[in-house]
Protein backbone atom coordinates (compact mmCIF):
# COMPACT_ATOMS: atom_id res chain seq x y z
CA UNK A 1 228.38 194.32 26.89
CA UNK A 2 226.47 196.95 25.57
CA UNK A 3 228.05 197.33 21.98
CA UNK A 4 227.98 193.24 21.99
CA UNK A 5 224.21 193.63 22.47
CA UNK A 6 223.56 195.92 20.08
CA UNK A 7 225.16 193.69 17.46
CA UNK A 8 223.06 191.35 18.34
CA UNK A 9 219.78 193.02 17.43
CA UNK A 10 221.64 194.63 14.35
CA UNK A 11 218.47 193.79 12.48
CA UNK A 12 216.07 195.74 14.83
CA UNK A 13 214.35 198.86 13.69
CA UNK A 14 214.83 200.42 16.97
CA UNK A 15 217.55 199.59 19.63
CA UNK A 16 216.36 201.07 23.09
CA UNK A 17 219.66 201.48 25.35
CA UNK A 18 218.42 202.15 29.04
CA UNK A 19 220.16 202.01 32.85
CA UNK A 20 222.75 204.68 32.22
CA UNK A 21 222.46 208.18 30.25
CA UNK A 22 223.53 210.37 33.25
CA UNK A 23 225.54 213.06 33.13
CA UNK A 24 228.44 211.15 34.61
CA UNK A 25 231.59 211.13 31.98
CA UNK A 26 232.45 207.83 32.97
CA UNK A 27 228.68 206.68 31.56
CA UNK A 28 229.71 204.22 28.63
CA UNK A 29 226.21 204.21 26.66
CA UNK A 30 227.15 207.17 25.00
CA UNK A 31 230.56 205.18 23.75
CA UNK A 32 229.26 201.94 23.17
CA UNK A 33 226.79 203.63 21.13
CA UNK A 34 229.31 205.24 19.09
CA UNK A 35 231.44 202.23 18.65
CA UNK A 36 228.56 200.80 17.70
CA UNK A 37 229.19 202.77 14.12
CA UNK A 38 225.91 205.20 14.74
CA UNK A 39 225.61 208.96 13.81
CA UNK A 40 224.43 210.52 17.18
CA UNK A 41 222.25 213.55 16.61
CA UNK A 42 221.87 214.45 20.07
CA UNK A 43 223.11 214.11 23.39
CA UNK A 44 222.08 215.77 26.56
CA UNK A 45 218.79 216.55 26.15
CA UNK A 46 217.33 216.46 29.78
CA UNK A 47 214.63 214.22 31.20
CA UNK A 48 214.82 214.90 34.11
CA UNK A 49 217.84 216.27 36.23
CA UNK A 50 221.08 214.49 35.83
CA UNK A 51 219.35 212.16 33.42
CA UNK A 52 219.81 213.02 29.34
CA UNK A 53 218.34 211.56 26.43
CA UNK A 54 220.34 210.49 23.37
CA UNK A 55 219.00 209.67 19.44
CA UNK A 56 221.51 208.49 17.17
CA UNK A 57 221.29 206.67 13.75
CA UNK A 58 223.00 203.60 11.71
CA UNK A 59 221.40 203.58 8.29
CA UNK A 60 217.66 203.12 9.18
CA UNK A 61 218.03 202.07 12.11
CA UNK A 62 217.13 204.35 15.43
CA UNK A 63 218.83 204.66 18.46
CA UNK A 64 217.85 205.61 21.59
CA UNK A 65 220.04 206.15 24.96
CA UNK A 66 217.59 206.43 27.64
CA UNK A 67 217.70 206.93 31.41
CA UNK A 68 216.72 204.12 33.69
CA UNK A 69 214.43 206.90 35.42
CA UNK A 70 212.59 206.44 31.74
CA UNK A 71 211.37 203.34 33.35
CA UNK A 72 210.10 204.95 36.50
CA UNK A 73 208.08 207.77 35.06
């Protein structure tokens, strides 16, 4: 569902993933952005703990994997 809605705003400047990012393996944000076809830059930055930050690329397009606590704060 993710990768399907990523597609979907293919045309977006900035895509803004959100809900997951935790430092659970079985987290598929990090993979969905990947299949997605983007260069990820970094992964794991912390916002808080057990919540990471991700920035990845596609051509000029930015990505961004943030934690639903993102929301919160």
């Amino acid at each position: 569902m993710i990768h399907k809605a990523m597609n979907d705003f293919s045309a977006a400047d900035i895509i803004i993933c959100t809900g997951g990012m935790s430092v659970d393996p079985d987290d598929l944000t990090p993979t969905a952005i990947r299949k997605y076809g983007a260069d990820v830059v970094t992964y794991g930055a912390p916002v808080l703990p057990g919540a990471m930050f991700l920035l990845a690329y596609k051509g000029g397009q930015t990505i961004m994997g943030l934690p639903s606590c993102v929301m919160y704060a």
